[in-house]
C-alpha atoms as a PDB file:
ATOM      1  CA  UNK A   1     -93.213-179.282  76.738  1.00  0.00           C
ATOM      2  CA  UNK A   2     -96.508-177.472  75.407  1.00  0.00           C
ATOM      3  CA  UNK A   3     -98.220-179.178  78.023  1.00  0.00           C
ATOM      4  CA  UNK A   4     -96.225-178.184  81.194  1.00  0.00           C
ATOM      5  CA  UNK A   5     -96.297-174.302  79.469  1.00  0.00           C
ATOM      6  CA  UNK A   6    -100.115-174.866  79.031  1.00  0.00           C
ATOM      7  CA  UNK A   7    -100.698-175.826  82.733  1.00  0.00           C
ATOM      8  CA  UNK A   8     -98.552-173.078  83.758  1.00  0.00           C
ATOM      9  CA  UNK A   9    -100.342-170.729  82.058  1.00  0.00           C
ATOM     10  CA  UNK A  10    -104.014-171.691  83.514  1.00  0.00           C
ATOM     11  CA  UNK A  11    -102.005-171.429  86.898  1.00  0.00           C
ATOM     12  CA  UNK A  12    -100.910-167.488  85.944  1.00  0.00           C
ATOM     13  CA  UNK A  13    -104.780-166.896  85.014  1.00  0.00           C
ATOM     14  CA  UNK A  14    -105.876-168.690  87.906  1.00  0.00           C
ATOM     15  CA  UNK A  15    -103.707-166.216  89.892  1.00  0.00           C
ATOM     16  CA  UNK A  16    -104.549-163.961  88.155  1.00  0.00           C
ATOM     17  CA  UNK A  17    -101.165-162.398  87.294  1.00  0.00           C
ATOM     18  CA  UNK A  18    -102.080-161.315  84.108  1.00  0.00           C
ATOM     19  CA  UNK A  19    -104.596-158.597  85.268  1.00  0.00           C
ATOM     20  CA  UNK A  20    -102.277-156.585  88.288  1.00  0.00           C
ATOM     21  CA  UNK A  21    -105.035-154.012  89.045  1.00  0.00           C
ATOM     22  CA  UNK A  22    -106.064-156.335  92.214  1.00  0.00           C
ATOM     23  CA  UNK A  23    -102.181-156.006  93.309  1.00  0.00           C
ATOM     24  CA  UNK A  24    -102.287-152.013  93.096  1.00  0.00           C
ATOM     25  CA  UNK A  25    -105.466-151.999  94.666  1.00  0.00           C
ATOM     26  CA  UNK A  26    -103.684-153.860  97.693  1.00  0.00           C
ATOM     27  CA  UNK A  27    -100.543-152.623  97.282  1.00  0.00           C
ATOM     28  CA  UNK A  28    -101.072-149.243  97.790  1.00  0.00           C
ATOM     29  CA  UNK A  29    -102.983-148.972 101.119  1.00  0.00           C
ATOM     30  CA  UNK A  30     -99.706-151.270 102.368  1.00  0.00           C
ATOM     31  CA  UNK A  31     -97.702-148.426 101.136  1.00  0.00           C
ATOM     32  CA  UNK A  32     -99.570-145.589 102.717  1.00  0.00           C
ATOM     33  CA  UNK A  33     -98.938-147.244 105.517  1.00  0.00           C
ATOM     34  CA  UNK A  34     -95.024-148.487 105.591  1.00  0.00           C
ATOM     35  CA  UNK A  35     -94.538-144.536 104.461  1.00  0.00           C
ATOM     36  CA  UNK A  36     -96.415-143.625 107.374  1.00  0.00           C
ATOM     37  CA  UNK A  37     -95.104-145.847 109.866  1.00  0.00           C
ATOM     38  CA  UNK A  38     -91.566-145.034 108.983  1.00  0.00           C
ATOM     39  CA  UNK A  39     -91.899-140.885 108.550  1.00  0.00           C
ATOM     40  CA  UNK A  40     -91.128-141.091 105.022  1.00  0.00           C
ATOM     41  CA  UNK A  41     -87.732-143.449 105.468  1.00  0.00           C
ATOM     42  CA  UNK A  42     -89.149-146.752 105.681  1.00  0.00           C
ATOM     43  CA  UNK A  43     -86.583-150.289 105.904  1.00  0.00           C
ATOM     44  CA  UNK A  44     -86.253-151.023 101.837  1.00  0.00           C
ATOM     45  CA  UNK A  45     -86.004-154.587 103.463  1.00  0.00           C
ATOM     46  CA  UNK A  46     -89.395-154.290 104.873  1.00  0.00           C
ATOM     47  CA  UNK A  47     -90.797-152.654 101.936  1.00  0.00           C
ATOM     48  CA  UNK A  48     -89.376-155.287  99.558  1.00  0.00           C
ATOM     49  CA  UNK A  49     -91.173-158.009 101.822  1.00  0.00           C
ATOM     50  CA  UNK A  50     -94.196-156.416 102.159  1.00  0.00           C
ATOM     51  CA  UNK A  51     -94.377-155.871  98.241  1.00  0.00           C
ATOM     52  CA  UNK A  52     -93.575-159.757  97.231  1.00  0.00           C
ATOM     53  CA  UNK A  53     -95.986-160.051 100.290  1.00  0.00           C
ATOM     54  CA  UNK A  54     -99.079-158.396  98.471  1.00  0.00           C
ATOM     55  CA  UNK A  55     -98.482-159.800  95.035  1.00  0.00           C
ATOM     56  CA  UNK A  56     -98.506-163.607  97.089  1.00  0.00           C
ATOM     57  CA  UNK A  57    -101.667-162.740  99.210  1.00  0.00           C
ATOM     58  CA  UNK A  58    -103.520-161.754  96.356  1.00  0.00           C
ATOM     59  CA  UNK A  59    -102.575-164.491  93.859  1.00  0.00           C
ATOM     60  CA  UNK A  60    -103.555-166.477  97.108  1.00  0.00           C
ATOM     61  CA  UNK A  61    -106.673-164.557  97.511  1.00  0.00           C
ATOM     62  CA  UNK A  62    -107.637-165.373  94.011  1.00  0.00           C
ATOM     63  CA  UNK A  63    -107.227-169.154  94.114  1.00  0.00           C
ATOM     64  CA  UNK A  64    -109.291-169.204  97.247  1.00  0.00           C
ATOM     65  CA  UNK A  65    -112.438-166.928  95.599  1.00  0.00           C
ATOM     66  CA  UNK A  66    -112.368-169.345  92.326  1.00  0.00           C
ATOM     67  CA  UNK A  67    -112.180-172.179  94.457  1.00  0.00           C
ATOM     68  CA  UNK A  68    -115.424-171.095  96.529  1.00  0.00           C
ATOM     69  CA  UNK A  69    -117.137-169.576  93.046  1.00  0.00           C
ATOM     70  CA  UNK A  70    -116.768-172.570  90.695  1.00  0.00           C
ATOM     71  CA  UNK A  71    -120.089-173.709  90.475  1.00  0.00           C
ATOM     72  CA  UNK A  72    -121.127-169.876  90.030  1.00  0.00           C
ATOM     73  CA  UNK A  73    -118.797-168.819  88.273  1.00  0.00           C
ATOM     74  CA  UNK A  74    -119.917-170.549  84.864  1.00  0.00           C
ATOM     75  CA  UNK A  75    -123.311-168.697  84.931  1.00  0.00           C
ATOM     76  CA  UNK A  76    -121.507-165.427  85.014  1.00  0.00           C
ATOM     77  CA  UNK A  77    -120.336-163.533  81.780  1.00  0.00           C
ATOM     78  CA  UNK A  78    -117.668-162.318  82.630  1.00  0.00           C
ATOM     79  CA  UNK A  79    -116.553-165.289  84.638  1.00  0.00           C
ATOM     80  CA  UNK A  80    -116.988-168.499  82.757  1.00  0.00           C
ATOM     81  CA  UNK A  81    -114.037-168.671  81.200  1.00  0.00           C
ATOM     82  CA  UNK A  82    -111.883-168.850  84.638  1.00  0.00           C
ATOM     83  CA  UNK A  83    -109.489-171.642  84.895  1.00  0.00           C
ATOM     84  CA  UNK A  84    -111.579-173.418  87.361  1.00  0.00           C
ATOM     85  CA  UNK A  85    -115.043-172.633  85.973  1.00  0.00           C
ATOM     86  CA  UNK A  86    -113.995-173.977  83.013  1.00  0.00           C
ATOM     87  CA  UNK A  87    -111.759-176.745  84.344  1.00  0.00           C
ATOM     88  CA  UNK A  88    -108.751-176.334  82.625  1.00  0.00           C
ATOM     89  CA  UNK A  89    -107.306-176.530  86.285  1.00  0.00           C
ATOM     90  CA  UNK A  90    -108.423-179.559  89.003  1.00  0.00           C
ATOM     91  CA  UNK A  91    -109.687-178.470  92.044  1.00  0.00           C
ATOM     92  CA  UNK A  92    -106.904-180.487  94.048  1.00  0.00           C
ATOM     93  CA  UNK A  93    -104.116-178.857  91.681  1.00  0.00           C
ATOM     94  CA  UNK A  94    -106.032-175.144  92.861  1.00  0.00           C
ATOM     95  CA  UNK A  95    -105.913-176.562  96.536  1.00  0.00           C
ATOM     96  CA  UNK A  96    -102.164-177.334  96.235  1.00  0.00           C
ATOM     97  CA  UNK A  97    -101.077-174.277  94.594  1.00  0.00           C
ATOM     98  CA  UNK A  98    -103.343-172.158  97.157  1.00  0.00           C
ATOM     99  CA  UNK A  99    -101.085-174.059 100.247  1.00  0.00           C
ATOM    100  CA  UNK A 100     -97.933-173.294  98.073  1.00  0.00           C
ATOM    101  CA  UNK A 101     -98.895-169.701  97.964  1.00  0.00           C
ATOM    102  CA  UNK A 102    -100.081-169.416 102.181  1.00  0.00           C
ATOM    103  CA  UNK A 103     -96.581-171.073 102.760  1.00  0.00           C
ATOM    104  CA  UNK A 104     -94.371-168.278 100.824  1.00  0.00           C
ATOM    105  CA  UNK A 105     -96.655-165.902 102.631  1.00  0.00           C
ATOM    106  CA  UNK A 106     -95.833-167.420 106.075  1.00  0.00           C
ATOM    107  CA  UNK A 107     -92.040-167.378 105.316  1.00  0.00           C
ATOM    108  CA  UNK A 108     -91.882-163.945 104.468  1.00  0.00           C
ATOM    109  CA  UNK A 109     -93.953-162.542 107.775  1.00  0.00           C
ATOM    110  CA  UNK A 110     -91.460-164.994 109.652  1.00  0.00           C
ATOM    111  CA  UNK A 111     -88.743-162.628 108.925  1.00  0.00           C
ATOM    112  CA  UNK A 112     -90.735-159.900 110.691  1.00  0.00           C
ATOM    113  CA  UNK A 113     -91.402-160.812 113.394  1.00  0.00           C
ATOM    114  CA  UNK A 114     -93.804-162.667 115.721  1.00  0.00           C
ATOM    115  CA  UNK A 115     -96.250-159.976 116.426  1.00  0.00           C
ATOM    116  CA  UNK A 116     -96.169-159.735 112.172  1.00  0.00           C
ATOM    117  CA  UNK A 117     -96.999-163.418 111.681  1.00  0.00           C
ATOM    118  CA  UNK A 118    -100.011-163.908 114.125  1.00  0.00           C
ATOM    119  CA  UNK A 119    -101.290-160.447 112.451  1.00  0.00           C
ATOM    120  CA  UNK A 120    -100.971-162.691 109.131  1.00  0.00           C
ATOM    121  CA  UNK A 121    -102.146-165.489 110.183  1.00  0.00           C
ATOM    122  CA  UNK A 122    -105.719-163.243 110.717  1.00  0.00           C
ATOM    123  CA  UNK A 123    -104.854-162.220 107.097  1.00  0.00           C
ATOM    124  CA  UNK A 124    -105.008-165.300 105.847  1.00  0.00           C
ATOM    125  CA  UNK A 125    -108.563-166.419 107.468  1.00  0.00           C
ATOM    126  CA  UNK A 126    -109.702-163.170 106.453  1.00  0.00           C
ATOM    127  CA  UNK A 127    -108.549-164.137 102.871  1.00  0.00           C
ATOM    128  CA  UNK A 128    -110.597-167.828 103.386  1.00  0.00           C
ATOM    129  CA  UNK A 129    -113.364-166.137 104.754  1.00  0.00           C
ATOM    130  CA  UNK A 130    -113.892-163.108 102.506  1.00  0.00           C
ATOM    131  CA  UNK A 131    -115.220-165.273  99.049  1.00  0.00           C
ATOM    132  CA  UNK A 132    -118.064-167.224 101.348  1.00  0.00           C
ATOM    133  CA  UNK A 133    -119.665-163.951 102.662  1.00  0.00           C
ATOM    134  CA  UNK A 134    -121.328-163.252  99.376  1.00  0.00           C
ATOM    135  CA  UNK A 135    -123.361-166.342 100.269  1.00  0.00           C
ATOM    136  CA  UNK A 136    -124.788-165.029 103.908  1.00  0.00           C
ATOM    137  CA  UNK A 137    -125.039-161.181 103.742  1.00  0.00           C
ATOM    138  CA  UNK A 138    -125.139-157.984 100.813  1.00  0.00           C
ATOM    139  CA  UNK A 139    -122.261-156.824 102.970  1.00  0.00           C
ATOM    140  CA  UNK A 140    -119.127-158.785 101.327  1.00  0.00           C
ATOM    141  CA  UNK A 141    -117.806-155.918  99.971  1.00  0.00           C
ATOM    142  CA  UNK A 142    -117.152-154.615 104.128  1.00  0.00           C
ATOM    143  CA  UNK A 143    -115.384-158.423 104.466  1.00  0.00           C
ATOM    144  CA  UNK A 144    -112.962-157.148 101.176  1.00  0.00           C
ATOM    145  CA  UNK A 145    -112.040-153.831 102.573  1.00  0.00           C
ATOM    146  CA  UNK A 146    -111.081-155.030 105.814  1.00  0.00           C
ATOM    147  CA  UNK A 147    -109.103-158.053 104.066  1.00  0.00           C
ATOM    148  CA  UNK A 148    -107.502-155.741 102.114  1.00  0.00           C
ATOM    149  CA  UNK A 149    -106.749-152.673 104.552  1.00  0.00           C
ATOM    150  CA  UNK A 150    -105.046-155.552 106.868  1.00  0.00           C
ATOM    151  CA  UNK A 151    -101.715-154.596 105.729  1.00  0.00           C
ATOM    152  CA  UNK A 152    -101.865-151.670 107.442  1.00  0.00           C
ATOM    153  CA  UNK A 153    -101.531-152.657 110.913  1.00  0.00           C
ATOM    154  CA  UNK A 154     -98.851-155.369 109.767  1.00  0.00           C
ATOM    155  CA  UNK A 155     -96.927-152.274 108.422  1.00  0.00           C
ATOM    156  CA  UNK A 156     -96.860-150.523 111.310  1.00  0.00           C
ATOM    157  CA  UNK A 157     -95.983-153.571 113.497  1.00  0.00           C
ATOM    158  CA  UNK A 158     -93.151-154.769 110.991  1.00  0.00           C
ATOM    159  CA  UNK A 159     -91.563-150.980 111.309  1.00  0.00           C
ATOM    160  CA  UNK A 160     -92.831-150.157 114.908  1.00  0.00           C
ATOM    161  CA  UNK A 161     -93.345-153.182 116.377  1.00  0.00           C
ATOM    162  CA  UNK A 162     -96.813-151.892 117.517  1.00  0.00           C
ATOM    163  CA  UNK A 163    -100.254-150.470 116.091  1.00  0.00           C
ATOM    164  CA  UNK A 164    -100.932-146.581 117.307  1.00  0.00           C
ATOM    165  CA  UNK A 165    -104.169-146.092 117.330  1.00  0.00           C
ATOM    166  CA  UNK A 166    -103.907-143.069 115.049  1.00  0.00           C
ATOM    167  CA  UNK A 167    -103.475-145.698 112.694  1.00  0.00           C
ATOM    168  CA  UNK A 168    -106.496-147.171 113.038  1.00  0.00           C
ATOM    169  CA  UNK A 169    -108.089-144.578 110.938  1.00  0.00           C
ATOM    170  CA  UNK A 170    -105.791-144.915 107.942  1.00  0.00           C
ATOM    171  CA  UNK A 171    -107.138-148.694 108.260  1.00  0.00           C
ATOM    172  CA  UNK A 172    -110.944-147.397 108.506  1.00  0.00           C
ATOM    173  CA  UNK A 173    -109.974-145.315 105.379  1.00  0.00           C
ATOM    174  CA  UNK A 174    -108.258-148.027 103.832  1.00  0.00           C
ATOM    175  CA  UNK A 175    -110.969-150.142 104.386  1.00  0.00           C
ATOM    176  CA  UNK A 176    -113.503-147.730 103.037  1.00  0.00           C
ATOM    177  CA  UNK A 177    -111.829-147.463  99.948  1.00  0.00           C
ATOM    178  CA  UNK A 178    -112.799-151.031  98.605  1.00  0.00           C
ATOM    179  CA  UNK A 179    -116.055-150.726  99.459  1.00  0.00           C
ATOM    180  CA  UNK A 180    -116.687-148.123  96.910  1.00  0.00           C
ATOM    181  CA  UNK A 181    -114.487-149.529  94.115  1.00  0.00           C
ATOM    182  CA  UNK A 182    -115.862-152.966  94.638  1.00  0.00           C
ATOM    183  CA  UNK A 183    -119.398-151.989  94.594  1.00  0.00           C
ATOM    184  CA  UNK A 184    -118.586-150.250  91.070  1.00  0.00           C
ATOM    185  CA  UNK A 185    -117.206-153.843  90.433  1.00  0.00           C
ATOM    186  CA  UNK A 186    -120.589-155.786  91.822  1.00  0.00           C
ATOM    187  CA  UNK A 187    -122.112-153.271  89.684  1.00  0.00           C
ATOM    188  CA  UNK A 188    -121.164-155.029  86.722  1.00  0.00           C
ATOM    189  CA  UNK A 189    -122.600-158.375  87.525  1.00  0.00           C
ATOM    190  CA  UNK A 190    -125.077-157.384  89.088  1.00  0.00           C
ATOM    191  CA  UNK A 191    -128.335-159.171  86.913  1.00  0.00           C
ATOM    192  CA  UNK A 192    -126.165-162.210  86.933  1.00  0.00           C
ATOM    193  CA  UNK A 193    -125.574-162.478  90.688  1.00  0.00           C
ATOM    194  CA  UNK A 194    -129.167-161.927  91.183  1.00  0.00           C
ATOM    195  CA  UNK A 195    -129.919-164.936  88.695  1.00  0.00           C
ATOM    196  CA  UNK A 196    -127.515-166.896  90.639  1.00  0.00           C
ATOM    197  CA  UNK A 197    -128.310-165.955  94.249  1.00  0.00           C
ATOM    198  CA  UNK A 198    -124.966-164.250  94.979  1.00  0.00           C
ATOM    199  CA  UNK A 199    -125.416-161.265  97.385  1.00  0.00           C
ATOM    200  CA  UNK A 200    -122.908-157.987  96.738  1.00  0.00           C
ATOM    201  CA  UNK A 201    -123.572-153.951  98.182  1.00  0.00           C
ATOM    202  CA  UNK A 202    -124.932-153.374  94.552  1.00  0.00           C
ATOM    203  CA  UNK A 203    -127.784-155.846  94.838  1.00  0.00           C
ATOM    204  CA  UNK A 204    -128.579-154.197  98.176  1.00  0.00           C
ATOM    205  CA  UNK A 205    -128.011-150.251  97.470  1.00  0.00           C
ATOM    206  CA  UNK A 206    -130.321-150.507  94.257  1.00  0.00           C
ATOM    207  CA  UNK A 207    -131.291-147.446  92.662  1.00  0.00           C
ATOM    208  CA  UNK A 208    -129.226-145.605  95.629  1.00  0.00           C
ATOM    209  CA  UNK A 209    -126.554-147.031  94.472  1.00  0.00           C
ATOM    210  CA  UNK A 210    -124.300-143.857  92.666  1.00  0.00           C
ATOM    211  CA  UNK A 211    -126.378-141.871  95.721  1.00  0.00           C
ATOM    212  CA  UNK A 212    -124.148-144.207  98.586  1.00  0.00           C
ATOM    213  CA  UNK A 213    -121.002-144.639  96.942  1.00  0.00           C
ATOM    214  CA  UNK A 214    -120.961-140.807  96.742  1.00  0.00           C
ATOM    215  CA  UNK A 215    -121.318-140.799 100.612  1.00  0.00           C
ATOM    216  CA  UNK A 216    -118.416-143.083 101.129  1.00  0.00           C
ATOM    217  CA  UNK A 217    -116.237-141.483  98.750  1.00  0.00           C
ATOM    218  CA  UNK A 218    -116.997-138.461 101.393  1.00  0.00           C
ATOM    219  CA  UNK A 219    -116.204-140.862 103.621  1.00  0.00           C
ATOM    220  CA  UNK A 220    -112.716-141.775 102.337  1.00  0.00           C
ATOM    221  CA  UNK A 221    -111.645-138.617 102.086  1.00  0.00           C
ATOM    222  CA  UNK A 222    -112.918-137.258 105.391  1.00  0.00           C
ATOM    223  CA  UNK A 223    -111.068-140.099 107.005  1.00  0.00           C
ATOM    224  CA  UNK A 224    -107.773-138.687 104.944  1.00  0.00           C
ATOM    225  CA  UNK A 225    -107.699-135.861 105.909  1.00  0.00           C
ATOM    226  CA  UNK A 226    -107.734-136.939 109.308  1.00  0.00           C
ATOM    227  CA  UNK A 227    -105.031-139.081 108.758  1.00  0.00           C
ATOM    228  CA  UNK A 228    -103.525-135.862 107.720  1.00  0.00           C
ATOM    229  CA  UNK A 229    -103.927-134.007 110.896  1.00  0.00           C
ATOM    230  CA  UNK A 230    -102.916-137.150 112.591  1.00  0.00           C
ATOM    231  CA  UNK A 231     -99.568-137.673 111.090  1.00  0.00           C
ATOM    232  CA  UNK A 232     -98.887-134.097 110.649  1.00  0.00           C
ATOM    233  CA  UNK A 233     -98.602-134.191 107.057  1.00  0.00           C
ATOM    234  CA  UNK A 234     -97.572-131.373 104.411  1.00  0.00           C
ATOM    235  CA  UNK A 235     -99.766-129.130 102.730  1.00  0.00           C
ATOM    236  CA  UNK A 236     -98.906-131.211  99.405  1.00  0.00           C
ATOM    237  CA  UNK A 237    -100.501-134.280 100.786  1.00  0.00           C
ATOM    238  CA  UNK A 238    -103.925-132.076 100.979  1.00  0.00           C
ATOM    239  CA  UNK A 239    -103.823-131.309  97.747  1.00  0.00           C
ATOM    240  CA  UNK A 240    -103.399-134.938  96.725  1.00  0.00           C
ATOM    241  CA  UNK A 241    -106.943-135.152  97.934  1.00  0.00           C
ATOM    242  CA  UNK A 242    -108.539-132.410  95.944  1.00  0.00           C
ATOM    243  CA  UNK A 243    -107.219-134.877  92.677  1.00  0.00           C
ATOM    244  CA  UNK A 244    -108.654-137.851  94.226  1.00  0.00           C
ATOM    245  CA  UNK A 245    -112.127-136.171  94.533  1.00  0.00           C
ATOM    246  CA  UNK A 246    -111.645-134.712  90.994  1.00  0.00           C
ATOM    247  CA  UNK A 247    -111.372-138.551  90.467  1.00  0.00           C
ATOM    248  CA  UNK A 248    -114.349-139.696  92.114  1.00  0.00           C
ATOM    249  CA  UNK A 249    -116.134-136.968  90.817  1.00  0.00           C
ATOM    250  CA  UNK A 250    -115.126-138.193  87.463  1.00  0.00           C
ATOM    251  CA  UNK A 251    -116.422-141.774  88.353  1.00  0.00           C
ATOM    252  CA  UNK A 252    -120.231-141.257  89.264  1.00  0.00           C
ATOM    253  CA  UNK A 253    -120.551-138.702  85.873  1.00  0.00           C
ATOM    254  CA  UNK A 254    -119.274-142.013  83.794  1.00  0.00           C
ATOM    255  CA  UNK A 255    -120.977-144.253  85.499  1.00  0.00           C
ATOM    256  CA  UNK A 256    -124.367-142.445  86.176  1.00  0.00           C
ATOM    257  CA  UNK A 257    -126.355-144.477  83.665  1.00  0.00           C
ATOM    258  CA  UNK A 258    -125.010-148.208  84.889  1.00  0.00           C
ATOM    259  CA  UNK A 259    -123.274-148.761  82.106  1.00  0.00           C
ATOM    260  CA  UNK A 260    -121.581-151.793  82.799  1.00  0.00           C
ATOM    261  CA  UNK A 261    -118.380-150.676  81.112  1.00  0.00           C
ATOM    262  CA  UNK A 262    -118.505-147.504  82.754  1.00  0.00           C
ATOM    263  CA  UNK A 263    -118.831-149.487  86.406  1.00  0.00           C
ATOM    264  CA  UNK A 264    -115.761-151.435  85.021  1.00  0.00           C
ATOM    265  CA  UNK A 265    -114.134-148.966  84.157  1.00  0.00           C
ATOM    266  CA  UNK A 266    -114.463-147.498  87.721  1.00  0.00           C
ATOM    267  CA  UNK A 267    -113.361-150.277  89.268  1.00  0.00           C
ATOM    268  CA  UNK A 268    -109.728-150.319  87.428  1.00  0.00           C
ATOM    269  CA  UNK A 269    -109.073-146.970  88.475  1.00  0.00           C
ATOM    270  CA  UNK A 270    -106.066-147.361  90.751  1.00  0.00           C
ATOM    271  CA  UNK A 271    -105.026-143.912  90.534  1.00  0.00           C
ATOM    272  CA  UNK A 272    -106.294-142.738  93.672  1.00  0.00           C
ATOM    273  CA  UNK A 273    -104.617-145.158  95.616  1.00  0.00           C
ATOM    274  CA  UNK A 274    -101.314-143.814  93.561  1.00  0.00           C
ATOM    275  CA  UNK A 275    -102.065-140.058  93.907  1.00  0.00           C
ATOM    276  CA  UNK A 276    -102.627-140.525  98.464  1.00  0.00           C
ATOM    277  CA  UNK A 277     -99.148-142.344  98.040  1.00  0.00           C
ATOM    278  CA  UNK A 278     -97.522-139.689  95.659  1.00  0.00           C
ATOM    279  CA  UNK A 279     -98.733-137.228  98.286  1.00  0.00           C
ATOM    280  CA  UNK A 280     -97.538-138.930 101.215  1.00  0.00           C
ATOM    281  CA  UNK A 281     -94.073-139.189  99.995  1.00  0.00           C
ATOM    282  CA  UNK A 282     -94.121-135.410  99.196  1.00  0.00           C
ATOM    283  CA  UNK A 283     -95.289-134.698 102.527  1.00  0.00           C
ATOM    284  CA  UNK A 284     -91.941-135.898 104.222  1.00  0.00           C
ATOM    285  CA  UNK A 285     -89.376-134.594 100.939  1.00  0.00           C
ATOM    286  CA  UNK A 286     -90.773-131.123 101.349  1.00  0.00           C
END
């Protein structure tokens, strides 16, 4: 019995269930958009889906990057001790449990529609593809955003059945957003990966690293408030933004001597993804 509860347990770390920030930080693009898509009443069908939906893709997501980063992963600090890494899971039972995940995944977009699962299926490659990009270009942070601002356009096609184009800039925002955070994140290993020959936005930015992350905070926001003008959105929704550049603000003072706790500690913070959807969903109850 303590065997079968052992196993299971590598397979929640593998997941990596017992750290959620990676589900916020996915879930709550998704949201912007569903809220979006469906003026402030979206299906609490679709919703429901697309929540199990994020918490699958990312446990999914997860399996996949250990898979590709075991042999790196053991060199890393803060890595080595990942189920694969230290192989306390096989990389056929990591295999398997990846295709158990990418089938739950393809049942649930069944229910919503064609135009929803070929828009997953792109989801899932971009999933595959995202861990390998570290190994060709200092740009895998760009692969991350766009892998994780995909829910977007599924949103809007599982309530609309089609993507506006006005919400193609929520995506470019959404997709801006993990850029920064994950930069704060390659940051933090960023003497290892340079040991190891992993490439990451940190390695590349250098010294200009608090400089460009400032610029696509800017960035983020500027898109935002766009999005704003786009969906005709409530004062209250504005002033969500002023708190999430009080919160970035906050980030580069804590993190303007490298302090790899401080970059850690950058990275967790989910709160701005909470605070755009708080202000969203004011937007359409005032």
């Amino acid at each position: 019995m303590f065997f079968y509860w052992d196993r299971l347990k590598n397979y929640f770390y593998l997941m990596r269930l017992n750290k959620p920030i990676g589900i916020f930080l996915l879930l709550w693009p998704t949201l912007w958009a569903l809220w979006l898509a469906g003026e402030g009443k979206p299906s609490v069908s679709i919703v429901s889906i697309f929540i199990v939906g994020v918490i699958v893709m990312r446990s999914a997501g997860c399996v996949i990057n250990d898979l590709a980063d075991r042999n790196f992963d053991g060199s890393v600090e803060r890595t080595r001790a990942r189920p694969l890494a230290s192989k306390k899971v096989s990389v056929k039972e990591a295999l398997v449990l990846f295709a158990i995940l990418i089938l739950i995944a393809f049942l649930l977009a069944l229910s919503l529609g064609r135009l929803t699962v070929l828009l997953a299926v792109v989801g899932v490659l971009l999933a595959i593809g995202y861990p390998f990009l570290k190994r060709i270009t200092h740009l895998p942070q760009i692969g991350l955003g766009v892998t994780f601002a995909w829910g977007v356009p599924m949103a809007f096609v599982a309530q609309l059945n089609q993507v506006p184009m006005k919400s193609w800039v929520l995506f470019l925002a959404a997709a801006t957003w993990p850029v920064i955070y994950d930069t704060y994140y390659a940051m933090v290993d960023r003497e290892d990966d340079i040991k190891i020959g992993v490439k990451s936005t940190a390695i590349l930015f250098g010294k200009r690293d608090l400089l460009i992350i400032g610029l696509l905070q800017c960035l983020f926001i500027l898109l935002l408030v766009v999005v704003g003008c786009l969906f005709n959105l409530h004062v209250v929704y504005y002033t969500s933004l002023l708190f999430v550049a009080m919160l970035f603000a906050y980030q580069q003072w804590i993190t303007r001597t490298r302090d790899r706790d401080a970059c850690f500690k950058a990275f967790l913070n989910h709160w701005v993804g909470l605070i755009i959807f708080i202000g969203i969903v004011l937007s359409y109850w005032i």
